[in-house]
N, C-alpha and C. Protein backbone atom coordinates (compact mmCIF):
# COMPACT_ATOMS: atom_id res chain seq x y z
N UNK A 1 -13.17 -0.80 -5.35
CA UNK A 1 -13.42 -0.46 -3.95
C UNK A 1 -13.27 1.05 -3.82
N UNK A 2 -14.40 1.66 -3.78
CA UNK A 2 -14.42 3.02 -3.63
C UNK A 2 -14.37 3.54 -1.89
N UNK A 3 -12.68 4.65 -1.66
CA UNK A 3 -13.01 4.66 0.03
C UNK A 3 -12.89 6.74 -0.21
N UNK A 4 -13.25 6.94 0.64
CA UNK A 4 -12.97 8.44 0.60
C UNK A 4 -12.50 8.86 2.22
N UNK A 5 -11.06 9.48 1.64
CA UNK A 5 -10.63 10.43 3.04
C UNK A 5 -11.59 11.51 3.36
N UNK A 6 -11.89 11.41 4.56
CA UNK A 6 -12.78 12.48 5.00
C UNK A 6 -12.22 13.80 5.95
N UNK A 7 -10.99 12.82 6.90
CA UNK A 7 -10.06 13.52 7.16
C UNK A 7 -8.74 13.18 7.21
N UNK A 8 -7.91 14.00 7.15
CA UNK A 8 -6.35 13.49 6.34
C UNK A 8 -5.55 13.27 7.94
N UNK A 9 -6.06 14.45 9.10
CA UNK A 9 -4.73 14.89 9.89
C UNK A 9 -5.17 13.39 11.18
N UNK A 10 -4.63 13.85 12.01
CA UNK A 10 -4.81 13.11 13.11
C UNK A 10 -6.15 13.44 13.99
N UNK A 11 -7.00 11.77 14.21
CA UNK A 11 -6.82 10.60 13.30
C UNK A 11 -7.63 10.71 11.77
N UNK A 12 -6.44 10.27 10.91
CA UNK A 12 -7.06 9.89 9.62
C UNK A 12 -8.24 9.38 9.42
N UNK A 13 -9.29 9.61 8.70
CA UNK A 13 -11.02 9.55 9.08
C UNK A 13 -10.75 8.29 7.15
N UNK A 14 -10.84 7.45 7.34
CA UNK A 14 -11.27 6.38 5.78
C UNK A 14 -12.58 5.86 6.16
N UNK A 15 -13.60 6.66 4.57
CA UNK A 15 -14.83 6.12 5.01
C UNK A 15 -14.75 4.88 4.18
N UNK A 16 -15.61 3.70 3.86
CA UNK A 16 -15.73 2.59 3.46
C UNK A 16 -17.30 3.27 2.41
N UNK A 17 -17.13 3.50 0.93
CA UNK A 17 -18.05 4.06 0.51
C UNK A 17 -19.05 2.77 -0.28
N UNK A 18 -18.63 1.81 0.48
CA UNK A 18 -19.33 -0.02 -0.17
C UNK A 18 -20.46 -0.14 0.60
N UNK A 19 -21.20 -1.50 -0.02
CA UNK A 19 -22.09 -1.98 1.16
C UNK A 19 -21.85 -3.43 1.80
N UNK A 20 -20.29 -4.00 1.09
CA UNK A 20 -20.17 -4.96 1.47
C UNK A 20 -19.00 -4.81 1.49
N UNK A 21 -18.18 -5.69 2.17
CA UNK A 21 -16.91 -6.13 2.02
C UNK A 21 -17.08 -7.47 2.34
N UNK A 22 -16.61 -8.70 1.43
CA UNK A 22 -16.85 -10.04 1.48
C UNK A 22 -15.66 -10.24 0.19
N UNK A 23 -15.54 -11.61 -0.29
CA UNK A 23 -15.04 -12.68 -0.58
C UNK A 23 -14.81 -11.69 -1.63
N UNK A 24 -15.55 -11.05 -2.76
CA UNK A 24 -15.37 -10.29 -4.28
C UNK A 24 -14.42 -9.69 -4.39
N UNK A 25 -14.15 -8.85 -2.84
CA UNK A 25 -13.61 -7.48 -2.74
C UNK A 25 -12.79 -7.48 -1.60
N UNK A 26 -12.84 -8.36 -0.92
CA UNK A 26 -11.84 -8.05 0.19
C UNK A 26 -10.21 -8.02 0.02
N UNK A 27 -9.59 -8.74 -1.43
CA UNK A 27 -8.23 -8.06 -1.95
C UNK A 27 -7.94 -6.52 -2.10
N UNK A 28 -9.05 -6.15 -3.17
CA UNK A 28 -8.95 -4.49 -3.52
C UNK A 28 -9.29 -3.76 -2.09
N UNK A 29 -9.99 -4.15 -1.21
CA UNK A 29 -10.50 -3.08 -0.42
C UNK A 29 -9.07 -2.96 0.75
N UNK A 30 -8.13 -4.35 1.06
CA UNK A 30 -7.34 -4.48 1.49
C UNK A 30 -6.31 -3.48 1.14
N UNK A 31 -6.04 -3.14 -0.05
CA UNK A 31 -5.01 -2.77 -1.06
C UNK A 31 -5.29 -1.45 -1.12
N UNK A 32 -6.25 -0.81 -1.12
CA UNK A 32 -7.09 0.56 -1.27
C UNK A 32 -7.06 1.12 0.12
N UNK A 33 -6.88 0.13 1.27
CA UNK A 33 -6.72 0.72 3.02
C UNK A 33 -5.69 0.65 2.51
N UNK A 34 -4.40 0.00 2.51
CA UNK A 34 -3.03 0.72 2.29
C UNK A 34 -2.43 1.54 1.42
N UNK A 35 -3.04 1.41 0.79
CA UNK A 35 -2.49 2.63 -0.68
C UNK A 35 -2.67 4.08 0.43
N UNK A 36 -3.97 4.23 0.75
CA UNK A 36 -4.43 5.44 1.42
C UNK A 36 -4.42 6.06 2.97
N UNK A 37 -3.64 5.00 3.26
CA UNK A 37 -3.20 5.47 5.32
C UNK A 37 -1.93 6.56 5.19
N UNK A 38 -2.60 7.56 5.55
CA UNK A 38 -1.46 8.36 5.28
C UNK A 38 -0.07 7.76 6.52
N UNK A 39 1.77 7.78 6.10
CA UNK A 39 1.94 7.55 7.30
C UNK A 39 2.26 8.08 8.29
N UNK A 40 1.83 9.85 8.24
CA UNK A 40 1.98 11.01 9.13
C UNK A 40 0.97 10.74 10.05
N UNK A 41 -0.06 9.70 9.84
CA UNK A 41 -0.77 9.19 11.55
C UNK A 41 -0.54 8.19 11.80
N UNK A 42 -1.07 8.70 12.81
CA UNK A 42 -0.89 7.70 14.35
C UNK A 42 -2.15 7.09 14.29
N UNK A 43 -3.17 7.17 13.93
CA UNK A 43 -4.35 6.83 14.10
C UNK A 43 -5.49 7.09 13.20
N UNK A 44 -5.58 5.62 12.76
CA UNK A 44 -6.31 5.44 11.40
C UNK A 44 -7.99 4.89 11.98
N UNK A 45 -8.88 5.86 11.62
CA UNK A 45 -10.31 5.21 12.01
C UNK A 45 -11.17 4.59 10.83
N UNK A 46 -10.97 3.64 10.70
CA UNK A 46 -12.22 3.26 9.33
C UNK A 46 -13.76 3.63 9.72
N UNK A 47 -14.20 3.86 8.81
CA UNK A 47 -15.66 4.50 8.72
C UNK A 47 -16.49 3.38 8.28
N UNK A 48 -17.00 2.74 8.80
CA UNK A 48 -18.13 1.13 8.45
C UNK A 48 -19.48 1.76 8.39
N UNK A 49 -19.70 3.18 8.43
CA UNK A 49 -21.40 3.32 8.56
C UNK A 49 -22.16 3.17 7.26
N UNK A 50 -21.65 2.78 6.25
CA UNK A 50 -22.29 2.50 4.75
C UNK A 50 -22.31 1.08 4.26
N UNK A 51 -20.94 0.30 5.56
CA UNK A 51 -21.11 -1.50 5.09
C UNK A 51 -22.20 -2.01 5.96
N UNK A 52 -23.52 -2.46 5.25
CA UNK A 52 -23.91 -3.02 5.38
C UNK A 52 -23.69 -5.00 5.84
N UNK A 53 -22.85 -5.02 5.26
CA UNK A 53 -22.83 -6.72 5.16
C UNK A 53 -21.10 -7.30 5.19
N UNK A 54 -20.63 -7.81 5.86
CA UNK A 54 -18.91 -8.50 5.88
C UNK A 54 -18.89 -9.59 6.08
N UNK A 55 -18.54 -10.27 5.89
CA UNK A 55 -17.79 -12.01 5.95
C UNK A 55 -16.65 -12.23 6.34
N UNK A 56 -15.70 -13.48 6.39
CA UNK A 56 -14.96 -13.94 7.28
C UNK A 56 -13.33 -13.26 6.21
N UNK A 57 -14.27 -12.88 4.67
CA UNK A 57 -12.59 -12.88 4.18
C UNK A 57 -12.75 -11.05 4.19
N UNK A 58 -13.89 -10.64 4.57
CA UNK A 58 -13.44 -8.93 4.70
C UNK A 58 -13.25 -8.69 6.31
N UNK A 59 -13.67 -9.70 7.12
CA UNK A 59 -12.40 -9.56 8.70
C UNK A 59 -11.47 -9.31 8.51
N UNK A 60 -10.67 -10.56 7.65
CA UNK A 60 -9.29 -10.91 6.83
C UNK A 60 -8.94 -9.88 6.48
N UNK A 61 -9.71 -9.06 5.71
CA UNK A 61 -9.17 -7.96 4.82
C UNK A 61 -8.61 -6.81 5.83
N UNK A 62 -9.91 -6.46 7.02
CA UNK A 62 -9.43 -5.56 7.93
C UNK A 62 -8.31 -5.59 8.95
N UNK A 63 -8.16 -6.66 8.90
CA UNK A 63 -6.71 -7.50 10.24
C UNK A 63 -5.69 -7.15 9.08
N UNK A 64 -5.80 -7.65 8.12
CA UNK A 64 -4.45 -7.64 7.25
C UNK A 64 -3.85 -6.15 7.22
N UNK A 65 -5.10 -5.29 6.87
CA UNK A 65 -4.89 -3.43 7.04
C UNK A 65 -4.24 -3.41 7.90
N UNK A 66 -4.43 -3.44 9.05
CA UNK A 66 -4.18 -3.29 10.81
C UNK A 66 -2.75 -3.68 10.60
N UNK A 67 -2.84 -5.44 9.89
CA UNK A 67 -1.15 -5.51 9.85
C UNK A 67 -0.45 -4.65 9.42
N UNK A 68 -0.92 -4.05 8.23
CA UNK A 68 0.17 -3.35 7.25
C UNK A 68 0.65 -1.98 7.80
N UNK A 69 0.10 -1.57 8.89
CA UNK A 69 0.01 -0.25 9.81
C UNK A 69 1.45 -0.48 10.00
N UNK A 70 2.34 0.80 10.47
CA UNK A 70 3.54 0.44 10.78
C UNK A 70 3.21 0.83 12.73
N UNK A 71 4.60 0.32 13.39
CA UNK A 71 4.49 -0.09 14.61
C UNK A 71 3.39 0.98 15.60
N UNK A 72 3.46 2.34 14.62
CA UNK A 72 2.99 3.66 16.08
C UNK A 72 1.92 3.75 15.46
N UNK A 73 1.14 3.16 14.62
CA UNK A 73 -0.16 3.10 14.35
C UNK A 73 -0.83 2.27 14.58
N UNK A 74 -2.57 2.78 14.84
CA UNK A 74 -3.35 2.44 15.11
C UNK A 74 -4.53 2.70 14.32
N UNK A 75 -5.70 1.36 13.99
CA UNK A 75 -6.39 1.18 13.18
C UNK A 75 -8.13 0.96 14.07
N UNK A 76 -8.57 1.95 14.34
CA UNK A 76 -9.79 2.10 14.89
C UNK A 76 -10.92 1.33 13.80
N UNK A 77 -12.19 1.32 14.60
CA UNK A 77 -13.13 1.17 13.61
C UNK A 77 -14.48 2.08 14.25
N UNK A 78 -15.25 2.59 13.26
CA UNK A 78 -16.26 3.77 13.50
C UNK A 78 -17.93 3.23 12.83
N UNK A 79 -18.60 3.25 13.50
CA UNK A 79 -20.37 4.03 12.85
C UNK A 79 -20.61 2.58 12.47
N UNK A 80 -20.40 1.33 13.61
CA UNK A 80 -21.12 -0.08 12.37
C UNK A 80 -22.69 -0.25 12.82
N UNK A 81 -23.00 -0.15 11.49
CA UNK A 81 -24.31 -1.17 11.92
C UNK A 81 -24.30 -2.23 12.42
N UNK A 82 -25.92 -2.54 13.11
CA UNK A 82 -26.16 -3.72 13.90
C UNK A 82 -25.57 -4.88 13.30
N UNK A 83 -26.17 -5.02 11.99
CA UNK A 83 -25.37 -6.21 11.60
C UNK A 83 -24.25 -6.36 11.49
N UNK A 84 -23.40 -5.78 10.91
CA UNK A 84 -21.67 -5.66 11.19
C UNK A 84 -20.99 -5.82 12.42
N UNK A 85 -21.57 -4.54 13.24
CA UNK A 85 -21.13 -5.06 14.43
C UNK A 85 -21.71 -6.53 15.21
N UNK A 86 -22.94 -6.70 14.57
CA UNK A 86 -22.83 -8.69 15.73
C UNK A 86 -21.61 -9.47 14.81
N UNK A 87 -21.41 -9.34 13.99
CA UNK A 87 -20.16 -10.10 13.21
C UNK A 87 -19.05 -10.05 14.64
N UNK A 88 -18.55 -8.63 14.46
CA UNK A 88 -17.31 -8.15 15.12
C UNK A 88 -17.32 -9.07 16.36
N UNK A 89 -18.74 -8.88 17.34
CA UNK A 89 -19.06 -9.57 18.44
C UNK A 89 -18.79 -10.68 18.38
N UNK A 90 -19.59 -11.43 17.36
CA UNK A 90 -19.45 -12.94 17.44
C UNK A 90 -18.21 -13.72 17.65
N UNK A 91 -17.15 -12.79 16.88
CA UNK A 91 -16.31 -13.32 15.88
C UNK A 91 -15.01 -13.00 17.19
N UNK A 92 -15.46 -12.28 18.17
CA UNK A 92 -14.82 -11.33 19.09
C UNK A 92 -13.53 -10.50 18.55
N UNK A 93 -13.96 -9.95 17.63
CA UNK A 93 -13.05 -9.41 17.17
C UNK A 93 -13.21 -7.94 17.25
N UNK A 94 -14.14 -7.83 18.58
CA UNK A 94 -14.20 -6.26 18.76
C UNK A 94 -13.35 -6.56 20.61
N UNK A 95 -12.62 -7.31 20.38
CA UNK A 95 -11.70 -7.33 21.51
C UNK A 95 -9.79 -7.08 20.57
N UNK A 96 -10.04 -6.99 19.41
CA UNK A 96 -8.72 -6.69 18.78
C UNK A 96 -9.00 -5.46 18.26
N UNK A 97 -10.15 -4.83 17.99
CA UNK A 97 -9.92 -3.13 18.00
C UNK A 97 -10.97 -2.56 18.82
N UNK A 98 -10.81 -1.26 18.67
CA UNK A 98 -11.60 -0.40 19.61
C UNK A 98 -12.63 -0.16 18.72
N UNK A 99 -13.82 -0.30 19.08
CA UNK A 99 -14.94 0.46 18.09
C UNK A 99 -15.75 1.51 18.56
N UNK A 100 -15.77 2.63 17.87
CA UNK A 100 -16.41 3.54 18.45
C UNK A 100 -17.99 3.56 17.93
N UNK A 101 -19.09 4.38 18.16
CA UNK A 101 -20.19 4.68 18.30
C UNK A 101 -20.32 4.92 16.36
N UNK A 102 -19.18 6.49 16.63
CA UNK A 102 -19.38 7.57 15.43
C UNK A 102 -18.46 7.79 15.01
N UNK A 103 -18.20 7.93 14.00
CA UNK A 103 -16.86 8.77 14.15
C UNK A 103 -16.40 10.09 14.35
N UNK A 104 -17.84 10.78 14.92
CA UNK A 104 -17.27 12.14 15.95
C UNK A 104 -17.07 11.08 17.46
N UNK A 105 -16.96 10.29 17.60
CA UNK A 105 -16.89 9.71 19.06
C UNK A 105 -15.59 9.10 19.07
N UNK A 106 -14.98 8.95 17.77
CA UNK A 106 -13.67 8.54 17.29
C UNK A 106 -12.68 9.35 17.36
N UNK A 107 -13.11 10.46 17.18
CA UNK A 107 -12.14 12.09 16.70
C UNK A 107 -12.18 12.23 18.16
N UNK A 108 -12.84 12.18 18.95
CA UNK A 108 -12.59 12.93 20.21
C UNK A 108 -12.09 12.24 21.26
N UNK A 109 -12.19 10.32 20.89
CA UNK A 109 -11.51 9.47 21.98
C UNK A 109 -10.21 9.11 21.25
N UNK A 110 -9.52 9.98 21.36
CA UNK A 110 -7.95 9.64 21.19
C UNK A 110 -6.92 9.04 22.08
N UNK A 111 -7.94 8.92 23.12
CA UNK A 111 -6.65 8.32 23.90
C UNK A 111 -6.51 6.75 24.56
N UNK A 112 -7.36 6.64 23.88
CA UNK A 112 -8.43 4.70 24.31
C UNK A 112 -7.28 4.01 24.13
């Protein structure tokens, strides 16, 4: 699971450099969001504009991240495609995070 910090300070920018997160990968990609949240933020935005495609165990994977956040953090999500985001919709699980547009629309709504 390849992710790249894009930005370190507040909020921490993790892009998702996959096109899937599903059933293969949703352990490592789980494990690879916590290895890399720095815990000097407050506010962690994942970058989804390169996943193409997610399933029910890379939801899993992203809730579990979110869990592993400690209490003053927060785990945004940024840039999904159509298809990703009707998942989020369906699944209403864009009522348990905030999703932004971009993630310049992320960097600048800090206070959602």
């Amino acid at each position: 699971m390849h992710l790249t910090i894009t930005q370190d300070s507040d909020p921490q920018i993790i892009r998702v450099d996959e096109g899937r997160i599903d059933s293969a990968v949703a352990i490592q990609f789980k494990d690879a969001v916590r290895s890399r949240v720095s815990p000097d933020a407050s506010r962690v935005v994942l970058d989804l504009g390169e996943v193409d495609f997610i399933d029910s165990s890379g939801l899993g994977a992203i809730v579990a991240a979110m869990k592993a956040l400690s209490k003053d953090q927060r785990l945004d999500l940024a840039a999904l495609n159509p298809m990703v985001d009707k998942v989020f919709r369906l699944t209403r699980m864009d009522t348990i995070f905030v999703i932004h547009e971009s993630v310049d629309a992320a960097k600048s709504d800090g206070d959602r």
